[in-house]
PDB file of N, CA and C in Angstrom:
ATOM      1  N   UNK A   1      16.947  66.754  14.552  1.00  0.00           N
ATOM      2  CA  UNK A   1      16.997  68.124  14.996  1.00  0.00           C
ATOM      3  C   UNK A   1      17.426  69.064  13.862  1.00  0.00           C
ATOM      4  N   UNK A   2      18.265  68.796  12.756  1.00  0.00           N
ATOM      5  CA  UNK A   2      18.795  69.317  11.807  1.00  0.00           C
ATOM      6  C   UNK A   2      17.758  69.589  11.331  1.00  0.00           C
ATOM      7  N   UNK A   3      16.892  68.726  10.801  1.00  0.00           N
ATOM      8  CA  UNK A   3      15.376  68.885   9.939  1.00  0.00           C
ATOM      9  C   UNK A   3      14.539  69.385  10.440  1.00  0.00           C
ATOM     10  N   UNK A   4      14.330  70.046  11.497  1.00  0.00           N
ATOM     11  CA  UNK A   4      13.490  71.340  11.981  1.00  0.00           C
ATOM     12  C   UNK A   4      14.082  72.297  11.846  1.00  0.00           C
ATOM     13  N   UNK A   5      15.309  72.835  12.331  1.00  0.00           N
ATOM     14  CA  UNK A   5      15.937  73.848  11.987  1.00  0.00           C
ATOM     15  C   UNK A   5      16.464  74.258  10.581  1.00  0.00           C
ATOM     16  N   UNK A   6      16.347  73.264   9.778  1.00  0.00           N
ATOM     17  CA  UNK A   6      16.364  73.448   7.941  1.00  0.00           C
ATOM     18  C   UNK A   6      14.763  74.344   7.658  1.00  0.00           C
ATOM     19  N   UNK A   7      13.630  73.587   7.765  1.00  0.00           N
ATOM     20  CA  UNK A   7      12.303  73.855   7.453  1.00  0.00           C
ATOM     21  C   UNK A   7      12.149  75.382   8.210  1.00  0.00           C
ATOM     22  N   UNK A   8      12.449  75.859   9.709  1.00  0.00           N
ATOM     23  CA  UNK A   8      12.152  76.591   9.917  1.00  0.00           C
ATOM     24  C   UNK A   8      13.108  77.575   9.222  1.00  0.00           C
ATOM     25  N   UNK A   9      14.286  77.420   8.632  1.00  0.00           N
ATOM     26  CA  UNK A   9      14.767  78.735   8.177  1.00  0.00           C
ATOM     27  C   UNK A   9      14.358  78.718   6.670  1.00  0.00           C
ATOM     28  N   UNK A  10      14.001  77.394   6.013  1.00  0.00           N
ATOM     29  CA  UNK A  10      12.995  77.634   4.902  1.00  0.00           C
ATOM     30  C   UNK A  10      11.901  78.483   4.682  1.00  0.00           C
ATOM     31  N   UNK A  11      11.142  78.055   5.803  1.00  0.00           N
ATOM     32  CA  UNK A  11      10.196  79.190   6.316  1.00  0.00           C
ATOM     33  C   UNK A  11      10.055  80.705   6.164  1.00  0.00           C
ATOM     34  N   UNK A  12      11.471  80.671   7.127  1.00  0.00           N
ATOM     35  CA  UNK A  12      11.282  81.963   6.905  1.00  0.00           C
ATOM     36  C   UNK A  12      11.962  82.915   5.909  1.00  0.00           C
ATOM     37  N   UNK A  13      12.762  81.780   5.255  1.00  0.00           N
ATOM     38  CA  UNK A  13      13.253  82.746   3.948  1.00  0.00           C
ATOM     39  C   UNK A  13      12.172  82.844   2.779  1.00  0.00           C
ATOM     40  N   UNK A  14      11.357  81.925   2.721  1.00  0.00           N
ATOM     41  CA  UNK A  14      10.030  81.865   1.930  1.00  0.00           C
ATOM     42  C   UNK A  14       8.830  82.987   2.417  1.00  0.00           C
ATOM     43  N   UNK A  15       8.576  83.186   3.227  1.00  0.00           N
ATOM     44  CA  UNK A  15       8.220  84.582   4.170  1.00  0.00           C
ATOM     45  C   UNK A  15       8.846  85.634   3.559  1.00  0.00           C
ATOM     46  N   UNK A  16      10.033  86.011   3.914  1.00  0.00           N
ATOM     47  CA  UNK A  16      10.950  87.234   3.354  1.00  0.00           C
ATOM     48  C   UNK A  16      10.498  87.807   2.317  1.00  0.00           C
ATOM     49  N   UNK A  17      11.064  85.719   1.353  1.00  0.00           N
ATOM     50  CA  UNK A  17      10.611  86.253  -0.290  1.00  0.00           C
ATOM     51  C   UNK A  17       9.174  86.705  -0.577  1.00  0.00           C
ATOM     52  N   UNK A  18       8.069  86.554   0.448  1.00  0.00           N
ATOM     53  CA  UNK A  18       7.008  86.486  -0.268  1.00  0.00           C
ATOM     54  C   UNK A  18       6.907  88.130  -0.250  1.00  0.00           C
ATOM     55  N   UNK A  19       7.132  88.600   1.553  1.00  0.00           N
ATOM     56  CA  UNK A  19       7.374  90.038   1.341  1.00  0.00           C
ATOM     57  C   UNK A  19       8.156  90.849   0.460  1.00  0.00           C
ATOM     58  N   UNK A  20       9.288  90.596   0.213  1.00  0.00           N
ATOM     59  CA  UNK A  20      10.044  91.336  -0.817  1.00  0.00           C
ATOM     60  C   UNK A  20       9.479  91.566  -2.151  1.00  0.00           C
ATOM     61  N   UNK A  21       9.099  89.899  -2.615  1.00  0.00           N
ATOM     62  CA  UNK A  21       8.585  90.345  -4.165  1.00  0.00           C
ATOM     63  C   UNK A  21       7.184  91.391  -4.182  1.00  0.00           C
ATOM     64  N   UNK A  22       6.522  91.788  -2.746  1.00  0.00           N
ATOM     65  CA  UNK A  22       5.040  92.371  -2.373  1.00  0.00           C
ATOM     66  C   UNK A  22       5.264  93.758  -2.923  1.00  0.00           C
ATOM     67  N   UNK A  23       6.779  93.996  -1.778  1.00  0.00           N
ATOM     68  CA  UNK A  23       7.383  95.487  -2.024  1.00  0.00           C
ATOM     69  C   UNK A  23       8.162  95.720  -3.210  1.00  0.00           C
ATOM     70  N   UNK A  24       8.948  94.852  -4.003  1.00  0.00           N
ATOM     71  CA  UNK A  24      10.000  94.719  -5.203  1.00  0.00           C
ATOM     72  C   UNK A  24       9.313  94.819  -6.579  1.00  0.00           C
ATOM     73  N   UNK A  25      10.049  95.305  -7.543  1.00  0.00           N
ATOM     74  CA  UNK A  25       9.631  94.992  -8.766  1.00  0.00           C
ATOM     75  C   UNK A  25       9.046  95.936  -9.659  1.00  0.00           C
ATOM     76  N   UNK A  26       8.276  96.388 -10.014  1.00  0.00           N
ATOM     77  CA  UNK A  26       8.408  98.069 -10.665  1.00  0.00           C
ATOM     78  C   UNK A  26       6.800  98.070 -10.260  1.00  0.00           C
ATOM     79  N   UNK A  27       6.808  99.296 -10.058  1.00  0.00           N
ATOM     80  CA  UNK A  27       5.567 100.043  -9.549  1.00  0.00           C
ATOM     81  C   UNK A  27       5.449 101.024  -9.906  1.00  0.00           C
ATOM     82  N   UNK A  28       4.174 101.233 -10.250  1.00  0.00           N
ATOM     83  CA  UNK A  28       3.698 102.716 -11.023  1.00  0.00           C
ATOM     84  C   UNK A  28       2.915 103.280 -10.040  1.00  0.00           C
ATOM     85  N   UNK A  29       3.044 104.599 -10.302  1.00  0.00           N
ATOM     86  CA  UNK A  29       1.480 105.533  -9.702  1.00  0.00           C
ATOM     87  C   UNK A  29       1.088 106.289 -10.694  1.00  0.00           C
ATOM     88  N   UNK A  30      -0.332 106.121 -10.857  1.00  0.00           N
ATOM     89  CA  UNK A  30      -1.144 106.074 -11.802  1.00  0.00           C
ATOM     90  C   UNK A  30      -2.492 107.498 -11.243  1.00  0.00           C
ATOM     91  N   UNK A  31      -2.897 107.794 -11.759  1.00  0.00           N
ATOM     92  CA  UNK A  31      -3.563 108.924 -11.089  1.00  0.00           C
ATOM     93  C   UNK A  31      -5.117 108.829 -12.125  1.00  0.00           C
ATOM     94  N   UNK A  32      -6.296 108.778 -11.315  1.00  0.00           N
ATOM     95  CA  UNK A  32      -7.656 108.522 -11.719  1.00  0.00           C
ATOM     96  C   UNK A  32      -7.866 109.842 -12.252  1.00  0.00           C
ATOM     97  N   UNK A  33      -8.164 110.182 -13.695  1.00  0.00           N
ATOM     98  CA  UNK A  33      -8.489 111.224 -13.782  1.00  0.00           C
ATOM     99  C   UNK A  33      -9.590 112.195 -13.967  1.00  0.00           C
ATOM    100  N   UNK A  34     -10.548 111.373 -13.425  1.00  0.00           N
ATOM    101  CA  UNK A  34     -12.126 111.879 -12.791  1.00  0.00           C
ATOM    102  C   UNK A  34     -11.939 112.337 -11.524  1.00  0.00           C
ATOM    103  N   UNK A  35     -11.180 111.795 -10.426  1.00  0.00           N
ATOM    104  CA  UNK A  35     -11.236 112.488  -9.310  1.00  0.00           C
ATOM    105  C   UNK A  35      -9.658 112.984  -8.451  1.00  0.00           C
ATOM    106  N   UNK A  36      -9.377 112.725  -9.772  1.00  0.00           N
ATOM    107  CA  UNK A  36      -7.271 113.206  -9.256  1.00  0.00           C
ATOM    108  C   UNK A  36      -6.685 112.402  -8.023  1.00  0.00           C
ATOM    109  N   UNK A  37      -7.513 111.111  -8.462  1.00  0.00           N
ATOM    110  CA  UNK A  37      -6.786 110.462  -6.966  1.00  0.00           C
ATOM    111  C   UNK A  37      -5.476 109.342  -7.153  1.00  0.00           C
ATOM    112  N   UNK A  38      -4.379 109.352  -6.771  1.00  0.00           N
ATOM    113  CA  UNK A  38      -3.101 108.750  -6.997  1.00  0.00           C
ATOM    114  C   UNK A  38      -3.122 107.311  -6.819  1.00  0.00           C
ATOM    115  N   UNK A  39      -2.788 106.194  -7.090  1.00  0.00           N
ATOM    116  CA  UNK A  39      -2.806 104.855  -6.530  1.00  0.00           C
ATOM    117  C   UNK A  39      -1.220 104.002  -6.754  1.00  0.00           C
ATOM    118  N   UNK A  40      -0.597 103.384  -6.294  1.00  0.00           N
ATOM    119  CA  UNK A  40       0.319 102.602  -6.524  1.00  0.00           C
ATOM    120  C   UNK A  40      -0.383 101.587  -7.017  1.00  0.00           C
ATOM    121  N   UNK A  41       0.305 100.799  -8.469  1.00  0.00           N
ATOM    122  CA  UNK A  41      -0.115  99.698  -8.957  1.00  0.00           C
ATOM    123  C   UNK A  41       1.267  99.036  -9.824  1.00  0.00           C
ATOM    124  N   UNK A  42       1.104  98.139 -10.299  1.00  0.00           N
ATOM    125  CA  UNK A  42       1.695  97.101 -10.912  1.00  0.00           C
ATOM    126  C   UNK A  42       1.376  97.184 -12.750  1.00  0.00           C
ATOM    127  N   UNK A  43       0.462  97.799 -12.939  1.00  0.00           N
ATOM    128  CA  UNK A  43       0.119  97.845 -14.096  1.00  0.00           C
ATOM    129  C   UNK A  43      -0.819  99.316 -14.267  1.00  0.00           C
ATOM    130  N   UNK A  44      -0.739  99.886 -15.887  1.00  0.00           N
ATOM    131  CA  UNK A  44      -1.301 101.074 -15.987  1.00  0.00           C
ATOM    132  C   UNK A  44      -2.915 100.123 -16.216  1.00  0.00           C
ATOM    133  N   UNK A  45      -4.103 100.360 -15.515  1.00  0.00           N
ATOM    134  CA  UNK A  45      -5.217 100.315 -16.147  1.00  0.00           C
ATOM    135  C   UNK A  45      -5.702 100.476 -17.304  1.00  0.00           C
ATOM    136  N   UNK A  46      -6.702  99.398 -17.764  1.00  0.00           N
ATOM    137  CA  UNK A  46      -7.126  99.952 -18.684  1.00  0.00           C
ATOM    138  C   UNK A  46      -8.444 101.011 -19.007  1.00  0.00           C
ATOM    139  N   UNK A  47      -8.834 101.670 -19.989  1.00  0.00           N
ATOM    140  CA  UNK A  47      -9.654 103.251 -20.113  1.00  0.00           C
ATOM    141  C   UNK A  47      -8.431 104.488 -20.262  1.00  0.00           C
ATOM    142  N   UNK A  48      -9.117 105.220 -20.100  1.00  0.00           N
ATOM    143  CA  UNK A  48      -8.775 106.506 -21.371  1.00  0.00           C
ATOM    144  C   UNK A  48      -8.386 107.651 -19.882  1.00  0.00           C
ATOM    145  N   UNK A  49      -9.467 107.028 -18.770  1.00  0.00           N
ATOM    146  CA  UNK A  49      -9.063 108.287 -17.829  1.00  0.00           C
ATOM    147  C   UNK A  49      -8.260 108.134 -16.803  1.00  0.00           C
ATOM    148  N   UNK A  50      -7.127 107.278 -17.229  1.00  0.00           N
ATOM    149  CA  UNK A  50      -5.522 106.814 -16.495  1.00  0.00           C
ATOM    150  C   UNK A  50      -4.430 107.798 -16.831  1.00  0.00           C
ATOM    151  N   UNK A  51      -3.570 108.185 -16.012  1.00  0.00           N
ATOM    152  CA  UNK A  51      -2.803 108.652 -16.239  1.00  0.00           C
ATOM    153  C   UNK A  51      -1.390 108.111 -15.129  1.00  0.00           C
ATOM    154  N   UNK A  52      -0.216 107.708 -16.186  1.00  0.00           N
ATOM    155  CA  UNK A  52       1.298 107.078 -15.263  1.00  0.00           C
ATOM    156  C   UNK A  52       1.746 108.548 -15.165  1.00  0.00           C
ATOM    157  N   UNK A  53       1.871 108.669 -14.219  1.00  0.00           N
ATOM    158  CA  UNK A  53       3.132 109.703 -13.108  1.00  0.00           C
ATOM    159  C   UNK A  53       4.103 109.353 -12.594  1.00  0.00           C
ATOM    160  N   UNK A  54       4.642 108.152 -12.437  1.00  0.00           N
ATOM    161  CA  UNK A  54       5.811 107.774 -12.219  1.00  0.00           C
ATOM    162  C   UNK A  54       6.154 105.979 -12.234  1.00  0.00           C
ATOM    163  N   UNK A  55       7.696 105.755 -12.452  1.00  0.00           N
ATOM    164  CA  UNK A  55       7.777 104.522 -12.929  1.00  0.00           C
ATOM    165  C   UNK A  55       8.640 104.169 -11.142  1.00  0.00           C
ATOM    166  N   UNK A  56       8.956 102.925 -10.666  1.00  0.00           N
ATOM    167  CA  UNK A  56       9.454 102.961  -8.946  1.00  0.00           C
ATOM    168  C   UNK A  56      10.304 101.564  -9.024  1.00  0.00           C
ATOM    169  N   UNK A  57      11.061 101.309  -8.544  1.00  0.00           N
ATOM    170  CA  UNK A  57      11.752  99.614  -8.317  1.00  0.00           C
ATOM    171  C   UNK A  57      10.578  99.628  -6.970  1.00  0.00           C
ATOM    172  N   UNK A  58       9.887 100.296  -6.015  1.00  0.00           N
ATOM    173  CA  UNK A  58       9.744  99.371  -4.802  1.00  0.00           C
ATOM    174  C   UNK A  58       8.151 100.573  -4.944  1.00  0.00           C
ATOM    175  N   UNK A  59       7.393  99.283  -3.790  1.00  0.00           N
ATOM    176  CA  UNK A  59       6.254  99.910  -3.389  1.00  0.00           C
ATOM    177  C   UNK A  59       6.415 100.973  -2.734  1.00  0.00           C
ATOM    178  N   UNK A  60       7.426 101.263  -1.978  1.00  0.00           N
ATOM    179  CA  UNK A  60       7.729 102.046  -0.822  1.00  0.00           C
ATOM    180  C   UNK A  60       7.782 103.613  -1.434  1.00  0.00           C
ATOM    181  N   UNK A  61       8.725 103.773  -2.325  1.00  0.00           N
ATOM    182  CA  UNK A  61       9.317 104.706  -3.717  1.00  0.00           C
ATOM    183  C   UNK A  61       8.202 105.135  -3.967  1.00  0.00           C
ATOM    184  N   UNK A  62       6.898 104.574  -4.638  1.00  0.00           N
ATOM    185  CA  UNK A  62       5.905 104.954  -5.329  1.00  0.00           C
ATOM    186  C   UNK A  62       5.384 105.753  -3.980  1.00  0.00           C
ATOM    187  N   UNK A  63       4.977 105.158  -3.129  1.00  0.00           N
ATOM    188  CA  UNK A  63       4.456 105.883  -2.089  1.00  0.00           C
ATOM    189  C   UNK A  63       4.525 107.089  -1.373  1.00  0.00           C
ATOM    190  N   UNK A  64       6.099 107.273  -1.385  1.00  0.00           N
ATOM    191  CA  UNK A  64       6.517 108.676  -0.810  1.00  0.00           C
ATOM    192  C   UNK A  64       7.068 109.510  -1.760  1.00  0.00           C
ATOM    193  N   UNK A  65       7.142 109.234  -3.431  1.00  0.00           N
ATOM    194  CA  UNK A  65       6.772 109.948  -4.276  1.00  0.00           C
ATOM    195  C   UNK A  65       5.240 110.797  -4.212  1.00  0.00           C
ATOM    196  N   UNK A  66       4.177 109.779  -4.128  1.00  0.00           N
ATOM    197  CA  UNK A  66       2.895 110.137  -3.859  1.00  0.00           C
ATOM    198  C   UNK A  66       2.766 111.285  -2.791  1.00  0.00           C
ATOM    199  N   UNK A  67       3.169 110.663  -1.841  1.00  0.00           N
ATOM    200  CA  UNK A  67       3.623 111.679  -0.419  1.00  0.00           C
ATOM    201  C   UNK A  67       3.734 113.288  -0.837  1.00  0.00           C
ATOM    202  N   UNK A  68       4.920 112.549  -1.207  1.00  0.00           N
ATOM    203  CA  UNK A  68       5.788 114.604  -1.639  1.00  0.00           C
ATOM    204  C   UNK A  68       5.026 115.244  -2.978  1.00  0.00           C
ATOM    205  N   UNK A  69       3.602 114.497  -3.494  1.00  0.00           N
ATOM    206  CA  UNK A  69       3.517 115.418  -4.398  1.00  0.00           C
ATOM    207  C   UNK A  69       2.019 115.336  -4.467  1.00  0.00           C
ATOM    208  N   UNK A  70       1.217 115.332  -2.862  1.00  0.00           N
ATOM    209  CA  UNK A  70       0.025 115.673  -1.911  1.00  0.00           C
ATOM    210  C   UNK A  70      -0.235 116.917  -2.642  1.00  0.00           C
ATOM    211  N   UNK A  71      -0.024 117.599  -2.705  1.00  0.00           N
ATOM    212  CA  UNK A  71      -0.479 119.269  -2.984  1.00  0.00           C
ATOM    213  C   UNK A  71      -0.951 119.547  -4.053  1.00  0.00           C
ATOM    214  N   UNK A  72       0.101 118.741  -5.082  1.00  0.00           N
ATOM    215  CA  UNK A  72       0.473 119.393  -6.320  1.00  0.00           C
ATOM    216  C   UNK A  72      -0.721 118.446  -7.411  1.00  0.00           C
ATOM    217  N   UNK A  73       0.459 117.033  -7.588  1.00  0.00           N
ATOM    218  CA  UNK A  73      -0.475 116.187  -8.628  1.00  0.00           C
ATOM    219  C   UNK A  73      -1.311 115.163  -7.999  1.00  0.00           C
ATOM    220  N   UNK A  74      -1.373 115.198  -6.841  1.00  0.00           N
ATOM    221  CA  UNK A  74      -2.032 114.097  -6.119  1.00  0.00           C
ATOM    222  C   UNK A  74      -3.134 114.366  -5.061  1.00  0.00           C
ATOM    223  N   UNK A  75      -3.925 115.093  -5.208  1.00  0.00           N
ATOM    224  CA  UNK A  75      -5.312 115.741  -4.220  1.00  0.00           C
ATOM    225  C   UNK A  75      -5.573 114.715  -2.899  1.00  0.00           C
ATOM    226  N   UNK A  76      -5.604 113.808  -3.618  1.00  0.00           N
ATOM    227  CA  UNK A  76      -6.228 112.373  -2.770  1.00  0.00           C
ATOM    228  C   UNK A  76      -5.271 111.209  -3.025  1.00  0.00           C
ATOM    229  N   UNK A  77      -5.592 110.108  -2.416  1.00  0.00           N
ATOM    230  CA  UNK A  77      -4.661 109.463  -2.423  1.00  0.00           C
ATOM    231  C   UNK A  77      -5.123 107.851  -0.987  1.00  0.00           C
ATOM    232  N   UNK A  78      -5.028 106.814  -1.225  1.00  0.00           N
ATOM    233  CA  UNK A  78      -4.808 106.172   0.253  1.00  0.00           C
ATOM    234  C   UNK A  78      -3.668 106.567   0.902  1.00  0.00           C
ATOM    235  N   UNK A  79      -2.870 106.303   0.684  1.00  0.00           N
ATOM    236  CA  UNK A  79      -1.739 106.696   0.765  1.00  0.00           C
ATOM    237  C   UNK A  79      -1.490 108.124   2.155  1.00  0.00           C
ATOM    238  N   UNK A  80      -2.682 109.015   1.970  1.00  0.00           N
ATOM    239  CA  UNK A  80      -2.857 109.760   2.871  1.00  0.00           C
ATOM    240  C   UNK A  80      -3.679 109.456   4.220  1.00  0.00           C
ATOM    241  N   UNK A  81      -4.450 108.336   4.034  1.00  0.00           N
ATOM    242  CA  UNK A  81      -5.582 107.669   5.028  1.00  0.00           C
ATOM    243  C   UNK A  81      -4.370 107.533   6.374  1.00  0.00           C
TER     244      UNK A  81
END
């Protein structure tokens, strides 16, 4: 009985981690600059028509950075879908 209740909280701490590291870890938003559209990513692309707008510890951060700056530097966006 011990050894099911080990595996299942393995489980789900392996779960957690998989989510956390999804949302964790530095995140950029990067902005296409053919059609001014914002993206959260992990890395700046490569080409000439990239532009970093902000550096984030979490996916979440990048996102509602993106959010609050709809108007201004960010036209488009998923983020708005």
């Amino acid at each position: 009985m011990h050894k099911i209740a080990a595996l299942i909280v393995v489980g789900q701490v392996l779960t957690a981690g998989g989510v956390a590291s999804a949302y964790g870890g530095r995140w950029l938003v990067v902005e296409d600059l053919t059609d001014q559209t914002c993206y959260r990513m992990t890395e700046l692309p490569d080409g000439k028509n990239w532009r970093q707008l902000g550096d984030f510890n979490t996916f979440r951060q990048a996102g509602m950075w993106i959010w609050e700056h709809r108007g201004g530097l960010c036209h488009s966006s998923p983020v708005f879908s």
